[in-house]
Protein backbone atom coordinates (compact mmCIF):
# COMPACT_ATOMS: atom_id res chain seq x y z
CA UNK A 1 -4.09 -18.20 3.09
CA UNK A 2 -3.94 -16.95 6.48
CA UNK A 3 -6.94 -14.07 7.35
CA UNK A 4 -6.43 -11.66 9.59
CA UNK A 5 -8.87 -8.16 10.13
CA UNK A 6 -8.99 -4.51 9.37
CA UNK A 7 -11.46 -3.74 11.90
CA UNK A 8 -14.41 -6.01 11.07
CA UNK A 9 -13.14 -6.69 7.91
CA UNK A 10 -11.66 -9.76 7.12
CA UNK A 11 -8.40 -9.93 4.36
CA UNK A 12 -6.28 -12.00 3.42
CA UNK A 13 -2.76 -11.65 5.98
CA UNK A 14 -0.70 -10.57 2.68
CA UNK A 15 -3.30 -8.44 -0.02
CA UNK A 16 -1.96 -7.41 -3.53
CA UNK A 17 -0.93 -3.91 -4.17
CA UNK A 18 -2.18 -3.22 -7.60
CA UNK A 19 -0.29 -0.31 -8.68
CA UNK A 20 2.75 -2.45 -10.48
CA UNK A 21 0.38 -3.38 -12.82
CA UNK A 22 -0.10 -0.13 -14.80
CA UNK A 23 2.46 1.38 -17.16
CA UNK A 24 4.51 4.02 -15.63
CA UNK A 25 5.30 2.59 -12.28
CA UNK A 26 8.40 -0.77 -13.01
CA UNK A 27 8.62 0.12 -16.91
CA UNK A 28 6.11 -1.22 -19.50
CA UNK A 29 3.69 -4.06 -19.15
CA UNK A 30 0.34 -4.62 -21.26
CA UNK A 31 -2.75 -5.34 -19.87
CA UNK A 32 -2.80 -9.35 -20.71
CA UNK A 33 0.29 -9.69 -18.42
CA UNK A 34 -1.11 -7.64 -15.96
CA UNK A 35 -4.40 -9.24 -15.71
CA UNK A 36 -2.76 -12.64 -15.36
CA UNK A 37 -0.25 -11.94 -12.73
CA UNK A 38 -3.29 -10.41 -10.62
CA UNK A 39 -5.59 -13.49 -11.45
CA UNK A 40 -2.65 -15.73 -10.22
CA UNK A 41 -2.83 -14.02 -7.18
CA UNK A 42 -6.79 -14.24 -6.71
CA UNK A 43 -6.41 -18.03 -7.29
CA UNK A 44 -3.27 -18.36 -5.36
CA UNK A 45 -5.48 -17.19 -1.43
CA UNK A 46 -5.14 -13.55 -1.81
CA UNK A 47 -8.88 -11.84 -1.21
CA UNK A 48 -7.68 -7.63 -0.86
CA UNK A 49 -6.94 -6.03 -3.67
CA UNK A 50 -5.68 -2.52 -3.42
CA UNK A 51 -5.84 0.44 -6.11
CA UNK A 52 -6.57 3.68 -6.42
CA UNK A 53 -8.25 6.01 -9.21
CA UNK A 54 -4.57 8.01 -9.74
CA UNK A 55 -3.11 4.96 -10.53
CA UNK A 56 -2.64 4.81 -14.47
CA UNK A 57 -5.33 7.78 -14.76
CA UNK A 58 -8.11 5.70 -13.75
CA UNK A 59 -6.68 2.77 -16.12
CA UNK A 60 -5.71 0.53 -12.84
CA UNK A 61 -9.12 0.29 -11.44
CA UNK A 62 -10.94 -0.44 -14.57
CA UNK A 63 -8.22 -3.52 -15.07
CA UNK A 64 -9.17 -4.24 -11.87
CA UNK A 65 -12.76 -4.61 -12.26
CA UNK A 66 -11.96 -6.73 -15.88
CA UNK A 67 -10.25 -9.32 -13.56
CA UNK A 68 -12.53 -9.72 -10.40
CA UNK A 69 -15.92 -8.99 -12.39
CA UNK A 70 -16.33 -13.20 -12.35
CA UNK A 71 -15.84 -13.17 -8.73
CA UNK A 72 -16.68 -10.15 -7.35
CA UNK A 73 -18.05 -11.51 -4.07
CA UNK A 74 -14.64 -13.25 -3.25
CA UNK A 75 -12.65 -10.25 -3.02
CA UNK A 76 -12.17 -7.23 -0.95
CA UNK A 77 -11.95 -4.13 -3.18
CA UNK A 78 -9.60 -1.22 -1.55
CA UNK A 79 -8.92 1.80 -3.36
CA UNK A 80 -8.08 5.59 -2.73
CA UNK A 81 -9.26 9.15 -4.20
CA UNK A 82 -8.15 12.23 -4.80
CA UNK A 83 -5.44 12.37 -7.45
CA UNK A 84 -7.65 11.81 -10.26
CA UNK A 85 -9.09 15.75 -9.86
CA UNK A 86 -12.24 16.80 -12.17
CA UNK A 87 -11.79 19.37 -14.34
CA UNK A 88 -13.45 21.94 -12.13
CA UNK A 89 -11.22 20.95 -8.88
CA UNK A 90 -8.10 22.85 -7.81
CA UNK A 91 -4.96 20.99 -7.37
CA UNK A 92 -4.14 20.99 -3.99
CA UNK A 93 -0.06 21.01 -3.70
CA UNK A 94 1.48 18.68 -0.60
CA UNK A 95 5.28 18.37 -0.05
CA UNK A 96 7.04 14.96 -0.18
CA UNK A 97 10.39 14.05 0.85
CA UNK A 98 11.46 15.01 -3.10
CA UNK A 99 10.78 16.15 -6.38
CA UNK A 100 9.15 13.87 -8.67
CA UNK A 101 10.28 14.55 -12.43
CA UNK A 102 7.14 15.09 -13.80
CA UNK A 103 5.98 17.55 -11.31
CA UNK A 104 4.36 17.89 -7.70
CA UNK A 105 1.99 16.06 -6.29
CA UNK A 106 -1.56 17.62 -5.93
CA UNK A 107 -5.05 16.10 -4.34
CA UNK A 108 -8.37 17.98 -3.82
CA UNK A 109 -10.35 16.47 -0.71
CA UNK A 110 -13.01 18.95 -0.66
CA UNK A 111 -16.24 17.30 0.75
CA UNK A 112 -18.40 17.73 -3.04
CA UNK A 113 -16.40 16.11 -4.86
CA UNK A 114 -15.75 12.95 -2.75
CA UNK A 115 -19.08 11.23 -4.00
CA UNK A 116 -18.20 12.02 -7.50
CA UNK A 117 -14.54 10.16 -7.22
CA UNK A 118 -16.73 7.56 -5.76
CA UNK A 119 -18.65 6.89 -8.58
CA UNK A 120 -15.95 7.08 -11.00
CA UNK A 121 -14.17 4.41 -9.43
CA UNK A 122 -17.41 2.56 -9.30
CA UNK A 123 -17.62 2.65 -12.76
CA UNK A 124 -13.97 1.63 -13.91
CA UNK A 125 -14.39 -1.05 -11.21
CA UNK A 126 -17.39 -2.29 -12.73
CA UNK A 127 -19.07 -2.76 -8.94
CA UNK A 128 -21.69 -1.78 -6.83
CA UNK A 129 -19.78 -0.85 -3.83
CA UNK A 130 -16.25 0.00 -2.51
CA UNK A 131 -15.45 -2.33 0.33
CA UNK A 132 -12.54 -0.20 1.55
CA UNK A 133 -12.50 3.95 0.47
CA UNK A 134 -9.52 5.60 1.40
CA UNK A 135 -8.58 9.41 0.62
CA UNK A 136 -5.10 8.79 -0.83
CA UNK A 137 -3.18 11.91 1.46
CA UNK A 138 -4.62 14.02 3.43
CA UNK A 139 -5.71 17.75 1.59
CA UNK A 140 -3.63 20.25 3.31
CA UNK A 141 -5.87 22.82 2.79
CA UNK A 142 -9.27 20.51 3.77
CA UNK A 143 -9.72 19.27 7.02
CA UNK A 144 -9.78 15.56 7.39
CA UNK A 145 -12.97 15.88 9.59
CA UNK A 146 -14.84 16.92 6.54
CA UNK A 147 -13.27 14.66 3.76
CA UNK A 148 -14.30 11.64 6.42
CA UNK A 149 -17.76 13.07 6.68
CA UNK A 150 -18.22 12.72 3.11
CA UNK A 151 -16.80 9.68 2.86
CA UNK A 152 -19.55 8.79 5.94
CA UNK A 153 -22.41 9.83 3.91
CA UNK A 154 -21.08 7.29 0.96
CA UNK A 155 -21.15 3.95 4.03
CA UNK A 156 -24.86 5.61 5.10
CA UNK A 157 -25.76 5.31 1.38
CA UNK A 158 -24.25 1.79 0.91
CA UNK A 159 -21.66 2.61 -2.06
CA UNK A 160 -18.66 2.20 0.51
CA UNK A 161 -18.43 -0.64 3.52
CA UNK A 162 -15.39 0.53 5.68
CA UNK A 163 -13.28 4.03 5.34
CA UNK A 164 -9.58 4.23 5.57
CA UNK A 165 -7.22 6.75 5.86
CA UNK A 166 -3.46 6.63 3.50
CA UNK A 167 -0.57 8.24 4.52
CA UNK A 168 -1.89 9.80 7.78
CA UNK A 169 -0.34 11.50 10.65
CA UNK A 170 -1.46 10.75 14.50
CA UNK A 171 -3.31 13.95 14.23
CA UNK A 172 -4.94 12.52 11.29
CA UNK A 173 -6.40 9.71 12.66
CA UNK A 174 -7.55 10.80 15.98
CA UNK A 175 -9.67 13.95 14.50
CA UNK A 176 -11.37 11.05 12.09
CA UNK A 177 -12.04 8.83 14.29
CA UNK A 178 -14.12 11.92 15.96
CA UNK A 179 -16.32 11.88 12.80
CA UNK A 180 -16.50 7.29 11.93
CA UNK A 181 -14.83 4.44 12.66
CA UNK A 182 -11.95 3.89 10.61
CA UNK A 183 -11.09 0.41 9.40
CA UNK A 184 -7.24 0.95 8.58
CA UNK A 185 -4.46 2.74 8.04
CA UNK A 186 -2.93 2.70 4.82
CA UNK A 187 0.63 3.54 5.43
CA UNK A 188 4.58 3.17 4.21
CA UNK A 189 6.02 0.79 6.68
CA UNK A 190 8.99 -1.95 6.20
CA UNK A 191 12.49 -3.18 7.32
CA UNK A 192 13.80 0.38 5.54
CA UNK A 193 10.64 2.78 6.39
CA UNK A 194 9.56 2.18 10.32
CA UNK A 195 6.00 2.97 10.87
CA UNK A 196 5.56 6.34 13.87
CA UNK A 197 5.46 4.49 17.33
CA UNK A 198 2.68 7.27 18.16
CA UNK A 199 0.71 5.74 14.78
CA UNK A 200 0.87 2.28 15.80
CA UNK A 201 -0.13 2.93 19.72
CA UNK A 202 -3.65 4.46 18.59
CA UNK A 203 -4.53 2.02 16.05
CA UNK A 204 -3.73 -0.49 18.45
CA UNK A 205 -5.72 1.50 21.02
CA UNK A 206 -8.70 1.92 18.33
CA UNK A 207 -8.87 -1.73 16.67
CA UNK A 208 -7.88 0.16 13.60
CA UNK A 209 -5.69 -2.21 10.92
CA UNK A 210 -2.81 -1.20 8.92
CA UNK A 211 -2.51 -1.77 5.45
CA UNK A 212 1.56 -1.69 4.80
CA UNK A 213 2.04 -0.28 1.16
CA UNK A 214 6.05 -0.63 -0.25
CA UNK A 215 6.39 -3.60 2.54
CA UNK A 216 9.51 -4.56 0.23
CA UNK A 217 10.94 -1.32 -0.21
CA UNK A 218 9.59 -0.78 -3.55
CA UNK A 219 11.75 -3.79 -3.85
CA UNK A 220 14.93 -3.50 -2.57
CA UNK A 221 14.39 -5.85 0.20
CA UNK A 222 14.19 -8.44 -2.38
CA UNK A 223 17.61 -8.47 -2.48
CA UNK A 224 17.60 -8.52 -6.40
CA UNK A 225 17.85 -4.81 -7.03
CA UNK A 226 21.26 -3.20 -8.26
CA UNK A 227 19.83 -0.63 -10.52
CA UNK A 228 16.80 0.81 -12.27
CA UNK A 229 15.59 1.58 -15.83
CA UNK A 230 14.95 4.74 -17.05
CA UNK A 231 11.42 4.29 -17.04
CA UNK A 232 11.65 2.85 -13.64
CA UNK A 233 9.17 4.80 -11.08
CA UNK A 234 12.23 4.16 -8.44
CA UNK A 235 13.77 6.89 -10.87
CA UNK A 236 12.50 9.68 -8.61
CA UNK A 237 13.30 7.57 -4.79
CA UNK A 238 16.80 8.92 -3.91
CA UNK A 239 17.20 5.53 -2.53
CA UNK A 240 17.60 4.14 -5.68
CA UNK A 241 20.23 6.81 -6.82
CA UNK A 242 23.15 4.82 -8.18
CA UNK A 243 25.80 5.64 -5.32
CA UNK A 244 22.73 5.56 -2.64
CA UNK A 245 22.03 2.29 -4.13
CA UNK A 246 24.93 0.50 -3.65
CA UNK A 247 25.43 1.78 -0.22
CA UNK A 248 21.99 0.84 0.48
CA UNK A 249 22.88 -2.88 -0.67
CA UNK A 250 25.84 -2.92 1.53
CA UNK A 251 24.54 -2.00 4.39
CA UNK A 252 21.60 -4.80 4.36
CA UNK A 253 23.87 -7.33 3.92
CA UNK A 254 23.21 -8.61 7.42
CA UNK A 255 19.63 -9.13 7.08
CA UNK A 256 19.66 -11.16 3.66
CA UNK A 257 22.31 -13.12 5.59
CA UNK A 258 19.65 -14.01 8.15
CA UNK A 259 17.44 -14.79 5.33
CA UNK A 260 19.93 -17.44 4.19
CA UNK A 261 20.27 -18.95 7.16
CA UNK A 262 16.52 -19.63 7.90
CA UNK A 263 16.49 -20.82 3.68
CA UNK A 264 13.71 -18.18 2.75
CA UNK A 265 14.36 -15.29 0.33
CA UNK A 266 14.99 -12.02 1.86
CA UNK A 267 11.19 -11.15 0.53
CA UNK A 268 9.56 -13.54 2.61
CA UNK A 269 12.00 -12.14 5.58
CA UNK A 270 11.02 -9.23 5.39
CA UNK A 271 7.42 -9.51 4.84
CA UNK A 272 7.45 -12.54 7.55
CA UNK A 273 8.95 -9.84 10.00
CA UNK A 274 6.51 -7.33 9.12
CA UNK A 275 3.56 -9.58 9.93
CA UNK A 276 4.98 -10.41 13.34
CA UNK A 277 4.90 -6.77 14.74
CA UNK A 278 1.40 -7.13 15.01
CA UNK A 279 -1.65 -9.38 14.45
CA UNK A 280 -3.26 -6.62 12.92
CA UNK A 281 -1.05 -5.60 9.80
CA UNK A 282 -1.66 -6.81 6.20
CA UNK A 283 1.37 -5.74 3.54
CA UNK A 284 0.10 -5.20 0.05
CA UNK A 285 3.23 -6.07 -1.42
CA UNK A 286 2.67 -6.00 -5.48
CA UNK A 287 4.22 -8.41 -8.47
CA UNK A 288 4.03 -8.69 -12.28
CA UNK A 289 5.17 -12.29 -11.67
CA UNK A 290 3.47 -15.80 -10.31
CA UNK A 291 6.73 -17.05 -9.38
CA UNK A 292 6.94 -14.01 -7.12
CA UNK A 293 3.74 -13.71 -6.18
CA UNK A 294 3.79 -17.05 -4.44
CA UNK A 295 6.93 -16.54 -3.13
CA UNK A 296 5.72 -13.34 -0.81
CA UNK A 297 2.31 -15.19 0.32
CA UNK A 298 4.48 -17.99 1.31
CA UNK A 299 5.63 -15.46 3.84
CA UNK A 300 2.53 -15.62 5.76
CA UNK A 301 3.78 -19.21 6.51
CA UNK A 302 6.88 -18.26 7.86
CA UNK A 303 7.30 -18.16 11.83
CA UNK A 304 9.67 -16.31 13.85
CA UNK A 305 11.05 -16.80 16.83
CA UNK A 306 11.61 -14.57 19.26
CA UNK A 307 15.34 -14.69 19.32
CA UNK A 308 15.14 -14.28 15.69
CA UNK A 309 13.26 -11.52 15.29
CA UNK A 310 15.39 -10.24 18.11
CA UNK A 311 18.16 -10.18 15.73
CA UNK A 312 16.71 -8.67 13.07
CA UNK A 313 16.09 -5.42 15.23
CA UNK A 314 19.46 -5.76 16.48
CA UNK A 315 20.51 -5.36 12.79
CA UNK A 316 17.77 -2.88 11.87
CA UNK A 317 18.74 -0.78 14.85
CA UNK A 318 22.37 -0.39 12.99
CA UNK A 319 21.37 0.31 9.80
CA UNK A 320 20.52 3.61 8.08
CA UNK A 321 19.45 3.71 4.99
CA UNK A 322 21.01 6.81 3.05
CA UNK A 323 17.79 8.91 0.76
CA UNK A 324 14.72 9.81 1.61
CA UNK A 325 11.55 7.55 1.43
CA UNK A 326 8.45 9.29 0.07
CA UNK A 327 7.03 10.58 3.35
């Protein structure tokens, strides 16, 4: 596997986005499938693992933890706070881009309560430190200046390595950058979701990676998606609305045409493209199944040419996707 840095720290070019493997997210799965498909990845080149304490309620980062507690050293642990609020914390409402059916979303990034999430997540992840420690959106009512500073005080006292930032606006990022370095940027970009050209120009500007989360369109760009179960997460996208849907396949025809041509799936296309837009993106793309799982690393194999890729924004540049995304 291919490495590739997050300001000084080195990943794996594709990491594994854990969050597929608790319940609630793609329908059921138990913990014995779960565990396997994320040990398949370990052994299959992947070293970043991504997670968060929200995920599951906590349960995603203690499986987690279960599967890397052999080899700890060989992986790069990333998760993200502020969903999973202590009782004496005050939901913090944000808006989203739509209405999730079993409620708004809610974080609390006051500064004295960051050290506390930390050790939580410590805990469930059965480890010493936090290699990467994101807050998962910024609080709208806490400035980011003093969620980073708390997060600072965790690097000074050894329980984190690098700090990220998830879901971030320019603004964000150049405020917290006043306050530490930041490692990455954790943020929605792919083929259907293009990342702000303002974003990308200061993280270039900064060293500062970017960690793609949904780099497959919470799967679409798969190419395999025609609908969703009723336990299905993508429930709430309005992407994945039935007549949405189908439009949505239509209209990306083109691109898993391309994919045909150069005999890859459209997964590896459109991770493959995603990794070519700049040396310093990893995608976290996330899978239940080995077959799959080596399927998108193979992507970090895949080169594209110039007039290829050329093509693809040709394409891109025609399509629009109808429903919003989450941000």
């Amino acid at each position: 596997m291919h490495s590739r840095n997050l300001g000084d720290l080195s990943v794996s070019a594709v990491g594994f986005g854990a969050m597929v493997l608790s319940p609630g997210v793609y329908g059921k799965i138990n913990d014995e499938r779960a565990a396997a498909a994320l040990s398949h990845a370990l052994d299959a080149g992947v070293t970043m693992v991504d997670t968060a304490d929200g995920y599951g309620g906590g349960h995603n980062e203690t499986l987690v933890g279960r599967v890397i507690a052999d080899r700890r050293d060989q992986v790069v642990v990333a998760t993200k706070f502020g969903f999973l609020l202590p009782t004496d914390a005050e939901p913090h409402p944000f808006p989203v881009g739509f209405t999730f059916t079993f409620g708004e979303l809610a974080v609390n990034g006051e500064p004295r309560f960051v050290r506390r999430y930390a050790e939580a997540s410590l805990q469930r992840l059965g480890t010493d430190r936090i290699d990467l420690y994101y807050p998962h959106f910024p609080d709208p009512q806490v400035p980011i200046e003093d969620t980073v500073g708390a997060v600072a005080e965790l690097v000074e006292d050894g329980l984190v390595r690098h700090i990220g930032l998830s879901n971030v606006t320019v603004d964000h990022l150049r405020r917290a950058l006043g306050i530490h370095p930041i490692a990455a940027v954790q943020i929605e970009w792919s083929m259907w979701k293009p990342i702000e050209p303002d974003l990308l120009a200061l993280c270039r500007e900064h060293g500062v990676g970017i960690v793609a989360w949904s780099p497959l369109g919470a799967g679409f760009l798969a190419g395999t998606v025609t609908d969703v179960a009723a336990d299905d997460f993508r429930q709430n996208l309005p992407r994945f609305a039935p007549d949405n849907l189908g439009t949505n396949v239509d209209r990306f025809e083109p691109i898993r045409r391309i994919a045909a041509e150069l005999t890859i799936t459209p997964a590896q296309l459109a991770l493959a493209w995603l990794l070519h837009q700049d040396p310093r993106v990893v995608p976290i793309p996330g899978s239940r199944t080995p077959a799959h799982i080596d399927e998108n690393l193979a992507a970090a194999d895949v080169d594209l040419g110039a007039d290829i890729l050329e093509r693809i924004d040709q394409e891109l540049a025609e399509i629009t996707p109808l429903g919003e995304t989450l941000l």
